[in-house]
PDB file of N, CA and C in Angstrom:
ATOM      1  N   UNK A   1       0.848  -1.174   0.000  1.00  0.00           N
ATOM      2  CA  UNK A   1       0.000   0.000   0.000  1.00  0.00           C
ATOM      3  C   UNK A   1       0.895   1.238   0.000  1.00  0.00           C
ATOM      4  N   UNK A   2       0.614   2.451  -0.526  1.00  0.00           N
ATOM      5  CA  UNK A   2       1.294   3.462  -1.036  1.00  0.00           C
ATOM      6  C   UNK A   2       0.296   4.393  -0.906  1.00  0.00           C
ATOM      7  N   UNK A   3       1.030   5.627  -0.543  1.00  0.00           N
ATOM      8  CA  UNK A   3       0.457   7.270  -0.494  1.00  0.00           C
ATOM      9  C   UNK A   3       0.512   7.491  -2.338  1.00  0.00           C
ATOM     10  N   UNK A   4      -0.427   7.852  -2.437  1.00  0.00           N
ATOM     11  CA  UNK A   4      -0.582   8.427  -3.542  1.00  0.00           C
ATOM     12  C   UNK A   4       0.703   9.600  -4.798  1.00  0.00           C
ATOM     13  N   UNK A   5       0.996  10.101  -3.058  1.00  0.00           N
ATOM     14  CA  UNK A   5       2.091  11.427  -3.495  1.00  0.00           C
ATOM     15  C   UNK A   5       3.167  10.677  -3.460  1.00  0.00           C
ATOM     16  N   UNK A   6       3.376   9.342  -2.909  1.00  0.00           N
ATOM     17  CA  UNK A   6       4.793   8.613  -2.913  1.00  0.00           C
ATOM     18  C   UNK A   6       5.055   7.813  -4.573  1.00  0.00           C
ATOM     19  N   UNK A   7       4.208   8.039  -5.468  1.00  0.00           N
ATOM     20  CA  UNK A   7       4.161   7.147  -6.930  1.00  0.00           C
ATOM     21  C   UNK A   7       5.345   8.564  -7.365  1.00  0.00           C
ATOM     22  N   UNK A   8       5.201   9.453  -7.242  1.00  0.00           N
ATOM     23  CA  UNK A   8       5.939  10.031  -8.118  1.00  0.00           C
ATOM     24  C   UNK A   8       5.346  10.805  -9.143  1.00  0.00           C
ATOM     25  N   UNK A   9       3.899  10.860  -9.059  1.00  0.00           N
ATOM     26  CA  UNK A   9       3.700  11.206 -10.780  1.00  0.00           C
ATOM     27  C   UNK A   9       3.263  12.718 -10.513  1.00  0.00           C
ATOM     28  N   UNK A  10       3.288  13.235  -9.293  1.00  0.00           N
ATOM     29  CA  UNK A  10       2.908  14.954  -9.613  1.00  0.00           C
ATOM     30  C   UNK A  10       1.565  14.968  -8.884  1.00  0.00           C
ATOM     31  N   UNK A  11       0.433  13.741  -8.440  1.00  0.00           N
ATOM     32  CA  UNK A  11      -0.710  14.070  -7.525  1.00  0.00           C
ATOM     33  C   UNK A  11      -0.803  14.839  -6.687  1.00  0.00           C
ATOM     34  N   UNK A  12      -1.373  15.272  -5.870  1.00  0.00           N
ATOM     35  CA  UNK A  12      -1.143  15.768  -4.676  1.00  0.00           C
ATOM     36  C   UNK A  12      -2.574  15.037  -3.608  1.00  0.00           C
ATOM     37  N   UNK A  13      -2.052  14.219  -3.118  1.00  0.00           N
ATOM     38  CA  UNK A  13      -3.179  13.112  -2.618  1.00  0.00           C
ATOM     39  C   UNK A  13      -2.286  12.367  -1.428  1.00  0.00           C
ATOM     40  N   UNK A  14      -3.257  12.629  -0.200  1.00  0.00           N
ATOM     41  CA  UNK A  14      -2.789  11.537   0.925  1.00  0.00           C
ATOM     42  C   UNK A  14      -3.555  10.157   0.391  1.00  0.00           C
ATOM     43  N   UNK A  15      -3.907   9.971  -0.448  1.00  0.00           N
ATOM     44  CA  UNK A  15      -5.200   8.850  -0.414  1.00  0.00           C
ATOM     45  C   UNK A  15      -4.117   7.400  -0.540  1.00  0.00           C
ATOM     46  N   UNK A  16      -4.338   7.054  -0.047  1.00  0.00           N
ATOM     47  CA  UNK A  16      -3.440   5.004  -0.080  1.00  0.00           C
ATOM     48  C   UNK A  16      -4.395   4.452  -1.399  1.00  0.00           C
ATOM     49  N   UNK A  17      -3.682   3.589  -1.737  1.00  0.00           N
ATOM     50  CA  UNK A  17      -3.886   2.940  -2.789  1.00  0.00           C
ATOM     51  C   UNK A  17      -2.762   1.745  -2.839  1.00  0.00           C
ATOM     52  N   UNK A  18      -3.645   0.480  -3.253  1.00  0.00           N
ATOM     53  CA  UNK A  18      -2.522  -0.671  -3.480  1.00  0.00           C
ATOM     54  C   UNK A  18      -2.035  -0.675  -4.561  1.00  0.00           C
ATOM     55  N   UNK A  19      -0.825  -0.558  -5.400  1.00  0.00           N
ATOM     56  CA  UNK A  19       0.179  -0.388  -6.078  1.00  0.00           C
ATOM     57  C   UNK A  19       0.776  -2.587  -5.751  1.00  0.00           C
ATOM     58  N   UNK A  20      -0.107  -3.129  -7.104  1.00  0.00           N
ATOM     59  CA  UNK A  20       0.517  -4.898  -7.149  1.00  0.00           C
ATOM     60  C   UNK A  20       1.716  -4.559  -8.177  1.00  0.00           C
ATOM     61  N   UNK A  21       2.675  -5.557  -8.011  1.00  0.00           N
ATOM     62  CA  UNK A  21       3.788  -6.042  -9.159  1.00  0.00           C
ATOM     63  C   UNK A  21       3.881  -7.432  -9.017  1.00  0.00           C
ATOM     64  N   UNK A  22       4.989  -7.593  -9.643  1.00  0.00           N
ATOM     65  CA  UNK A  22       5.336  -8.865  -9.923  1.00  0.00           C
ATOM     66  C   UNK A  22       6.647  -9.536  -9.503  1.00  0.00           C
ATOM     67  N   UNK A  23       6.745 -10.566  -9.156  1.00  0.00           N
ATOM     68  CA  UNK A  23       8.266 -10.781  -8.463  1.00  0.00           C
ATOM     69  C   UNK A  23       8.505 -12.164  -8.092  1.00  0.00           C
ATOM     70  N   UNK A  24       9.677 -12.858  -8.546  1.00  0.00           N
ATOM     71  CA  UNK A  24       9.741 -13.985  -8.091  1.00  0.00           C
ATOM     72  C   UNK A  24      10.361 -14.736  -9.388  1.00  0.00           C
ATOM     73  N   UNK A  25      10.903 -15.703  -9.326  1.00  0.00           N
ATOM     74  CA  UNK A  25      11.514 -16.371 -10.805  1.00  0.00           C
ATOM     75  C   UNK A  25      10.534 -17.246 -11.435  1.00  0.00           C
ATOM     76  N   UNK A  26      11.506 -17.686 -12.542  1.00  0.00           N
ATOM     77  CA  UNK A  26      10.405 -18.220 -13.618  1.00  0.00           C
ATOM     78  C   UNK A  26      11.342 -19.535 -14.153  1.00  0.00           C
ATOM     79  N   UNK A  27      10.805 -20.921 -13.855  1.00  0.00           N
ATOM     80  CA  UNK A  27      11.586 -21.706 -14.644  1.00  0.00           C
ATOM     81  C   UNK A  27      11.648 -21.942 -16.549  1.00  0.00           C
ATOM     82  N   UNK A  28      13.033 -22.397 -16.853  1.00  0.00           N
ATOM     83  CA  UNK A  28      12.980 -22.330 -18.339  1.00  0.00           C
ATOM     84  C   UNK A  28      12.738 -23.426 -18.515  1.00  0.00           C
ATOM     85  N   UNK A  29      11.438 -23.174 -19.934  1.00  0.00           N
ATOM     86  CA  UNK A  29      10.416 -23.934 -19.915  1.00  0.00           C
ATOM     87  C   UNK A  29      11.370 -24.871 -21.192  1.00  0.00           C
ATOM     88  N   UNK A  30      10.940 -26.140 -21.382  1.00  0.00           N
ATOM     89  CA  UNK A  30      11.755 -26.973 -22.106  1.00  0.00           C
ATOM     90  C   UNK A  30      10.789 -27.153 -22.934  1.00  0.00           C
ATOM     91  N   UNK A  31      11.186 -25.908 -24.233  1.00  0.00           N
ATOM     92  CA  UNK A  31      10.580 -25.660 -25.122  1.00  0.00           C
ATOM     93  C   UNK A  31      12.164 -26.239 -25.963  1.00  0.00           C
ATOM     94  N   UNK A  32      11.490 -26.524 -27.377  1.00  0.00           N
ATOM     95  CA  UNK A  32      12.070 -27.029 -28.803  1.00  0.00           C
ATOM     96  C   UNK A  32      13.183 -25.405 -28.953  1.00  0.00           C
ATOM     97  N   UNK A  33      12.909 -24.733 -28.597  1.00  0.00           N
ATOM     98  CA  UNK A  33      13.774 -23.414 -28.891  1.00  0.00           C
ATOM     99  C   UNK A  33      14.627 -23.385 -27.773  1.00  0.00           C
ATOM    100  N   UNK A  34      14.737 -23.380 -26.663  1.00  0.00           N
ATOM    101  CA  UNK A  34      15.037 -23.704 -25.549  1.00  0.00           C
ATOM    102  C   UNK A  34      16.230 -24.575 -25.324  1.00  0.00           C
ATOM    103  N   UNK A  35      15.983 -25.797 -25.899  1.00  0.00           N
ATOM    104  CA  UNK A  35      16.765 -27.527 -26.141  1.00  0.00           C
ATOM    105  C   UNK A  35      17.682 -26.713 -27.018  1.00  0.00           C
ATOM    106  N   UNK A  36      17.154 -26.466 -28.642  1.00  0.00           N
ATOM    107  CA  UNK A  36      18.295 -25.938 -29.506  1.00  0.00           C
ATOM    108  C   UNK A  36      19.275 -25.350 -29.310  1.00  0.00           C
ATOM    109  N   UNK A  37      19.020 -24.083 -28.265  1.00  0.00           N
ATOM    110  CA  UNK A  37      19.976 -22.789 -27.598  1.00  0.00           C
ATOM    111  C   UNK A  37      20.889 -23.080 -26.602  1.00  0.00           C
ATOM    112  N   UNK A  38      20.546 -24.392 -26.015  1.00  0.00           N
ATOM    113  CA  UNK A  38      21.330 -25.267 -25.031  1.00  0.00           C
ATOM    114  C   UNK A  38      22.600 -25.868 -25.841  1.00  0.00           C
ATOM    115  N   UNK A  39      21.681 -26.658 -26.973  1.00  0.00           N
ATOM    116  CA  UNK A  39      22.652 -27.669 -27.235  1.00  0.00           C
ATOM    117  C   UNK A  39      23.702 -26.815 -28.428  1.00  0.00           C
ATOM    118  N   UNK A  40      23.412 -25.631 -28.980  1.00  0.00           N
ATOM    119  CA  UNK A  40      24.336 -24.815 -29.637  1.00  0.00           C
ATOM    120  C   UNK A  40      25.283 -24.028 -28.695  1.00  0.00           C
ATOM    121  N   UNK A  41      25.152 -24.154 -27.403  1.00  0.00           N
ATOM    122  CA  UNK A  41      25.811 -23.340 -26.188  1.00  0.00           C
ATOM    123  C   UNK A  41      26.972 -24.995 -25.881  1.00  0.00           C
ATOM    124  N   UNK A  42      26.175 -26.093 -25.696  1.00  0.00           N
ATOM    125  CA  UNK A  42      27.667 -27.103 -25.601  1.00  0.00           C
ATOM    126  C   UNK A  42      28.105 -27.522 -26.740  1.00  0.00           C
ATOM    127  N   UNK A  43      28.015 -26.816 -28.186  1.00  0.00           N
ATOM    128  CA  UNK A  43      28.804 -27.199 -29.471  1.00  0.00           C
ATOM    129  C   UNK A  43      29.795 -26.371 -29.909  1.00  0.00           C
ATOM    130  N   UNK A  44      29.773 -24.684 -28.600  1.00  0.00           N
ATOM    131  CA  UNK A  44      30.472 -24.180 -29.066  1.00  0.00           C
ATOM    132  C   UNK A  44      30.361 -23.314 -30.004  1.00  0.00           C
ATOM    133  N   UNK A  45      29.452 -23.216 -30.629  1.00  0.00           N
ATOM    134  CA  UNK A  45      28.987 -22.405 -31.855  1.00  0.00           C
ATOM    135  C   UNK A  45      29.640 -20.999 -32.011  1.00  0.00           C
ATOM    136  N   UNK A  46      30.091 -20.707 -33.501  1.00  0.00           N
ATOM    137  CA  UNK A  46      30.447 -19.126 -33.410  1.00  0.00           C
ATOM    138  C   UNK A  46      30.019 -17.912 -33.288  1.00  0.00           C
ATOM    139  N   UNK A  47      30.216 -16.888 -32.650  1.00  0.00           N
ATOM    140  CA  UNK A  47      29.900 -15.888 -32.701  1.00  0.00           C
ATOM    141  C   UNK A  47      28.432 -15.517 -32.940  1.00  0.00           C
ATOM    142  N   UNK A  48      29.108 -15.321 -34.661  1.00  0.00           N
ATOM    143  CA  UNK A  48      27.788 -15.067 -35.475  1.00  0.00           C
ATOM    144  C   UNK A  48      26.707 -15.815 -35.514  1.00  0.00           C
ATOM    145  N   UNK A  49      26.899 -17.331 -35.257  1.00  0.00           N
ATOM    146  CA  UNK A  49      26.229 -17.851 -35.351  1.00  0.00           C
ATOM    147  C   UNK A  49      25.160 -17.704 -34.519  1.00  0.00           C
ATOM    148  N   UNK A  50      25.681 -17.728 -33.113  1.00  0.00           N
ATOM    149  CA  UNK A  50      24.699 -16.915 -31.921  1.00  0.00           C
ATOM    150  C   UNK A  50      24.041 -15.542 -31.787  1.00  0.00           C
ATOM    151  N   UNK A  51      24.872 -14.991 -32.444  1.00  0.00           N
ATOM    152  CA  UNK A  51      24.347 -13.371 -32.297  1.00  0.00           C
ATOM    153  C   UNK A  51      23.073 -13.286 -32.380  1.00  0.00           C
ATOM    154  N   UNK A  52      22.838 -12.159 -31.548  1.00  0.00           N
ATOM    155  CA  UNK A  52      21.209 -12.398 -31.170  1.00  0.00           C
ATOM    156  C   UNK A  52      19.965 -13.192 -30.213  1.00  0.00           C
ATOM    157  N   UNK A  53      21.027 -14.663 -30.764  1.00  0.00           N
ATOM    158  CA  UNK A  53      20.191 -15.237 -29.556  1.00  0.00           C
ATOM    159  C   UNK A  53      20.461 -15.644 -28.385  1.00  0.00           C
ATOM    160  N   UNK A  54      22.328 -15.589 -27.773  1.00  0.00           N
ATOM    161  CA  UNK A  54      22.427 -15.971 -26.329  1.00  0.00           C
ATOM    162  C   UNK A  54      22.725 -14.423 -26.078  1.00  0.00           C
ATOM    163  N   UNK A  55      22.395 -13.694 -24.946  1.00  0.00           N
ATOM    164  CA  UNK A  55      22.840 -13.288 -24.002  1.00  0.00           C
ATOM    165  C   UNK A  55      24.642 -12.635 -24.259  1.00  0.00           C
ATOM    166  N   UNK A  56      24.825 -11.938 -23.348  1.00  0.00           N
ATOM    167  CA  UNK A  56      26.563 -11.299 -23.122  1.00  0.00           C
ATOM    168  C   UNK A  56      27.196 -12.147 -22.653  1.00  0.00           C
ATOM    169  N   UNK A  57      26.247 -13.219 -21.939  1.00  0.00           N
ATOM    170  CA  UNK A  57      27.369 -13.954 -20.438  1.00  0.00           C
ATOM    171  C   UNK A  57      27.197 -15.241 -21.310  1.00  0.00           C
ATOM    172  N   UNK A  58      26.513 -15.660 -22.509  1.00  0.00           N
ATOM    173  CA  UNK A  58      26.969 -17.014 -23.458  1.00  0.00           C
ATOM    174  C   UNK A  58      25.587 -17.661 -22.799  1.00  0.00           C
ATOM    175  N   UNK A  59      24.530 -17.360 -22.400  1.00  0.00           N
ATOM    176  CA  UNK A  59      23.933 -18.682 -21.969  1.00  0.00           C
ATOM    177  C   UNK A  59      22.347 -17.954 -22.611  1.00  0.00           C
ATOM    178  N   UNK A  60      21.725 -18.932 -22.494  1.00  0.00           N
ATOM    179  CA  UNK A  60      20.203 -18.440 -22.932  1.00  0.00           C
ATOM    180  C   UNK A  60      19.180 -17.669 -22.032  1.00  0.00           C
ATOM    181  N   UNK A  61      19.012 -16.491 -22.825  1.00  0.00           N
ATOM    182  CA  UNK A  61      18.349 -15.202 -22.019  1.00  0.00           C
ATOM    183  C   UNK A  61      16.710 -15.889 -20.883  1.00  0.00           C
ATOM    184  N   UNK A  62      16.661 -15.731 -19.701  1.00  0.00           N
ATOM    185  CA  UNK A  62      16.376 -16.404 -18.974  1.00  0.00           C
ATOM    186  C   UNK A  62      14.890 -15.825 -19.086  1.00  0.00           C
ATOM    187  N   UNK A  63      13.314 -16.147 -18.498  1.00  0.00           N
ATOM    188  CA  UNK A  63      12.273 -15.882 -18.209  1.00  0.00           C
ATOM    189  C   UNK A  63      12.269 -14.876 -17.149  1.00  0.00           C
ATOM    190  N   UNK A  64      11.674 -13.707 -17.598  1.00  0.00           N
ATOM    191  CA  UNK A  64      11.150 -13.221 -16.165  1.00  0.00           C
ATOM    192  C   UNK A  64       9.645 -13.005 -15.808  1.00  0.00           C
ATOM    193  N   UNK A  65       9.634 -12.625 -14.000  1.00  0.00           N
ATOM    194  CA  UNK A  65       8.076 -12.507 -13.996  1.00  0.00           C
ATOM    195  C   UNK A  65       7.619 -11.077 -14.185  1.00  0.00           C
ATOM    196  N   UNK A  66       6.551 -11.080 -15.517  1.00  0.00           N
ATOM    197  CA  UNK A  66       6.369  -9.656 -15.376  1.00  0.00           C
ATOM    198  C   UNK A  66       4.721  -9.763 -15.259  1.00  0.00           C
ATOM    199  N   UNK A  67       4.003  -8.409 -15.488  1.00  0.00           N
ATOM    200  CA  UNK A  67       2.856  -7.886 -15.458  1.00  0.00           C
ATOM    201  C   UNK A  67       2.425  -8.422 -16.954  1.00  0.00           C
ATOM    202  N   UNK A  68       0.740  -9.094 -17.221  1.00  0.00           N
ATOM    203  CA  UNK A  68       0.387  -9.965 -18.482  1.00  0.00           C
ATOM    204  C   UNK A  68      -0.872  -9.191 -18.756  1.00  0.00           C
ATOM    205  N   UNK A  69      -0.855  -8.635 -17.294  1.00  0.00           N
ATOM    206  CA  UNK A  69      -2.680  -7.531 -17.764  1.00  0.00           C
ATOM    207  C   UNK A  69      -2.131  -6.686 -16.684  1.00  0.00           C
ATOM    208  N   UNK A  70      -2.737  -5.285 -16.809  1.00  0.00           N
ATOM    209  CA  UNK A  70      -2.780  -4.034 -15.824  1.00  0.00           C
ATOM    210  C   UNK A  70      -4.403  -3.847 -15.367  1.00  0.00           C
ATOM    211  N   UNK A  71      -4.201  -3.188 -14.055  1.00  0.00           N
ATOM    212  CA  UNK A  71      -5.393  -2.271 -13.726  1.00  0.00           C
ATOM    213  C   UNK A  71      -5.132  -0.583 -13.452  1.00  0.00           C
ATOM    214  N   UNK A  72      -6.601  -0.219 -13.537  1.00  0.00           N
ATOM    215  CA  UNK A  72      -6.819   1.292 -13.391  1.00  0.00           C
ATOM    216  C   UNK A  72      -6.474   1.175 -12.000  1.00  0.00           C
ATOM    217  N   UNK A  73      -6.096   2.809 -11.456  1.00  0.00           N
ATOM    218  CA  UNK A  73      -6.295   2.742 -10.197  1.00  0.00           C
ATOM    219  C   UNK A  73      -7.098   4.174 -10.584  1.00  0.00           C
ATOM    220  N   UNK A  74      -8.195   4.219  -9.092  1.00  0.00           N
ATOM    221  CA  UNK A  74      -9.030   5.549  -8.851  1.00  0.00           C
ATOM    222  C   UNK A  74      -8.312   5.770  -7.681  1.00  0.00           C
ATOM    223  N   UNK A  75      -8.542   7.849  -7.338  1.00  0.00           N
ATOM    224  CA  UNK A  75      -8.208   8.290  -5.989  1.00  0.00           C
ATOM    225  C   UNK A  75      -8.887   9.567  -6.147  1.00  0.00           C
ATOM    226  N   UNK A  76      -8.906  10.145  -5.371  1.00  0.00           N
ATOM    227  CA  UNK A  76      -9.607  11.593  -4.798  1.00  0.00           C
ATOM    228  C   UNK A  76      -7.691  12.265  -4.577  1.00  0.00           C
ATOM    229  N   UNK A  77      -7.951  13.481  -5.242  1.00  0.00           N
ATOM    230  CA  UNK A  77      -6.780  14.377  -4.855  1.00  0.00           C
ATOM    231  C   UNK A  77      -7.199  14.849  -3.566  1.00  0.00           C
ATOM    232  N   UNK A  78      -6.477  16.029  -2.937  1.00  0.00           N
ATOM    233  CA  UNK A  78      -6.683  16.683  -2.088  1.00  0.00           C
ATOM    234  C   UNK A  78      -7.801  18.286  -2.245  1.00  0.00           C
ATOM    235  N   UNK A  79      -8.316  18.025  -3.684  1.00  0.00           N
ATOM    236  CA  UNK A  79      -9.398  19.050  -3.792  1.00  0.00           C
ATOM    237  C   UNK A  79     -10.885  18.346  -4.178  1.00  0.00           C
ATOM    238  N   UNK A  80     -10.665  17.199  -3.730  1.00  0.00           N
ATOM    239  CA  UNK A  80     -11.646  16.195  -3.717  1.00  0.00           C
ATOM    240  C   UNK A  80     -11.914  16.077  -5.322  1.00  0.00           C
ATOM    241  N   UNK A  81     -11.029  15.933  -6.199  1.00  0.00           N
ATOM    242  CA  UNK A  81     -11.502  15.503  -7.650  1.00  0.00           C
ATOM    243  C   UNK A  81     -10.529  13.891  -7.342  1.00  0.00           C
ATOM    244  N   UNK A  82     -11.685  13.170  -8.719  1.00  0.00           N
ATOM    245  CA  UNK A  82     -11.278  12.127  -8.772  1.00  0.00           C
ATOM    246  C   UNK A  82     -10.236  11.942  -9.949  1.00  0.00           C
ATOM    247  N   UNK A  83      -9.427  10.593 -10.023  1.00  0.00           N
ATOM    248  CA  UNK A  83      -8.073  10.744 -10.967  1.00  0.00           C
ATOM    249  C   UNK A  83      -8.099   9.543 -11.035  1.00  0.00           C
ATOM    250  N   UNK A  84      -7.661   8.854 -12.437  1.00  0.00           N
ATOM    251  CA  UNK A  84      -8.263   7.348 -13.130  1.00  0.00           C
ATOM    252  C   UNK A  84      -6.158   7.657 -13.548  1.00  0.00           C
ATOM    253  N   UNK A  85      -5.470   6.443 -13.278  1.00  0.00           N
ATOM    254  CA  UNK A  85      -4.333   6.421 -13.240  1.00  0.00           C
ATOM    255  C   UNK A  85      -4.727   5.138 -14.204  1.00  0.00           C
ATOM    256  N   UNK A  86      -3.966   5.252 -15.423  1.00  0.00           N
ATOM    257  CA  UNK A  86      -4.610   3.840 -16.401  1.00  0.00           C
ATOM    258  C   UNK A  86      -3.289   2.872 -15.991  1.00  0.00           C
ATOM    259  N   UNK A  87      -3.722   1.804 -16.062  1.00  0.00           N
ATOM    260  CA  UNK A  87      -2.786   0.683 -16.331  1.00  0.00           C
ATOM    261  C   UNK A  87      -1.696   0.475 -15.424  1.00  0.00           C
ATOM    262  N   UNK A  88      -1.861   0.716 -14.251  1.00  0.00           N
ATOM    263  CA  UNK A  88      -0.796   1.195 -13.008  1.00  0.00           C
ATOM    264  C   UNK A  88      -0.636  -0.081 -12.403  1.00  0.00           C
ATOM    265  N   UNK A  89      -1.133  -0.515 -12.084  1.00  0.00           N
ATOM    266  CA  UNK A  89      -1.214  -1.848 -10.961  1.00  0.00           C
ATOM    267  C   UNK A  89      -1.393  -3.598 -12.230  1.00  0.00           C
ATOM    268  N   UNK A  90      -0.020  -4.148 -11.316  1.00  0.00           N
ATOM    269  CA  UNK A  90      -0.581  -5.558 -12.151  1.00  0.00           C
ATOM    270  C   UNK A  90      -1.536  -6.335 -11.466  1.00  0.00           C
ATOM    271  N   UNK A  91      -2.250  -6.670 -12.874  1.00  0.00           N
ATOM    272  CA  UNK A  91      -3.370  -7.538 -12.606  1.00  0.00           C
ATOM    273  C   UNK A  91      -2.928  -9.158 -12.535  1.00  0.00           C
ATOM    274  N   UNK A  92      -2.115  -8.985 -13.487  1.00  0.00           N
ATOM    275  CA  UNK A  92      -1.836 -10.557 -13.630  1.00  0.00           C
ATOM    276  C   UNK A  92      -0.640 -10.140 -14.008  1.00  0.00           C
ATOM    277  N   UNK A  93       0.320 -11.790 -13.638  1.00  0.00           N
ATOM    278  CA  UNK A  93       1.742 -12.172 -13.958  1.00  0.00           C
ATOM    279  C   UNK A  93       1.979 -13.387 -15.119  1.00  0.00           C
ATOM    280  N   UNK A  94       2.852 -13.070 -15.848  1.00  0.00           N
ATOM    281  CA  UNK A  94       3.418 -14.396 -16.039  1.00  0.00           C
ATOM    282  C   UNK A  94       5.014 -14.438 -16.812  1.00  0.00           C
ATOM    283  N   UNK A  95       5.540 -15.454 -16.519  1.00  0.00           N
ATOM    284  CA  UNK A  95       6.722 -15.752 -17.053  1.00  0.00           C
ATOM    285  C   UNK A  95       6.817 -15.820 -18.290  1.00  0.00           C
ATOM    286  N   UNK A  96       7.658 -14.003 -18.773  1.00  0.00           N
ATOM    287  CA  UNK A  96       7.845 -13.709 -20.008  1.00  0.00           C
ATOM    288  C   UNK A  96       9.197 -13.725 -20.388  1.00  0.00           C
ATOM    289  N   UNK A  97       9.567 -14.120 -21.545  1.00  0.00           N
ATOM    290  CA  UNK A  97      10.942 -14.192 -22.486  1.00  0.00           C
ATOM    291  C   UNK A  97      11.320 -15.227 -22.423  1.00  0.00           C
TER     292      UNK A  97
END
């Protein structure tokens, strides 16, 4: 839960509001793309050949948990108008990339 004036965006509102995210890891799913990027990572493969698809550190770019849908949030400022903040809060998660 969060003060309104603590988001940062310029409100001027004591009003609380729950502010959801997302957090926590994501296993890599043993997908056919997945297997390939593995087994071109123990063949050694060149460069070019990878470019693009591993990562800086040589290994396959990992899943994270992000936001899959958003919600509105409502609040009352401090001159009693109301304020529709779109797409602020996650609704839902899931393990993306």
């Amino acid at each position: 839960t969060l003060r309104v004036r603590e988001l940062g965006l310029g409100y001027p509102s004591e009003e609380l509001i729950r502010f959801r995210y997302c957090w926590g890891g994501c296993p890599n799913p043993k997908t056919n793309h997945g297997l390939v990027l593995a087994r071109l990572k123990l063949w050694g493969g060149s460069s070019e050949e990878l470019s693009g698809v591993l990562d800086g550190e040589g290994s396959p770019p990992s899943p994270c948990c992000r936001p899959s849908r958003y919600e509105d949030v409502a609040f009352l400022d401090e001159r009693q108008r109301w304020h529709r903040l779109r797409q602020l809060s996650a609704a839902a998660c899931r393990c993306l990339g």
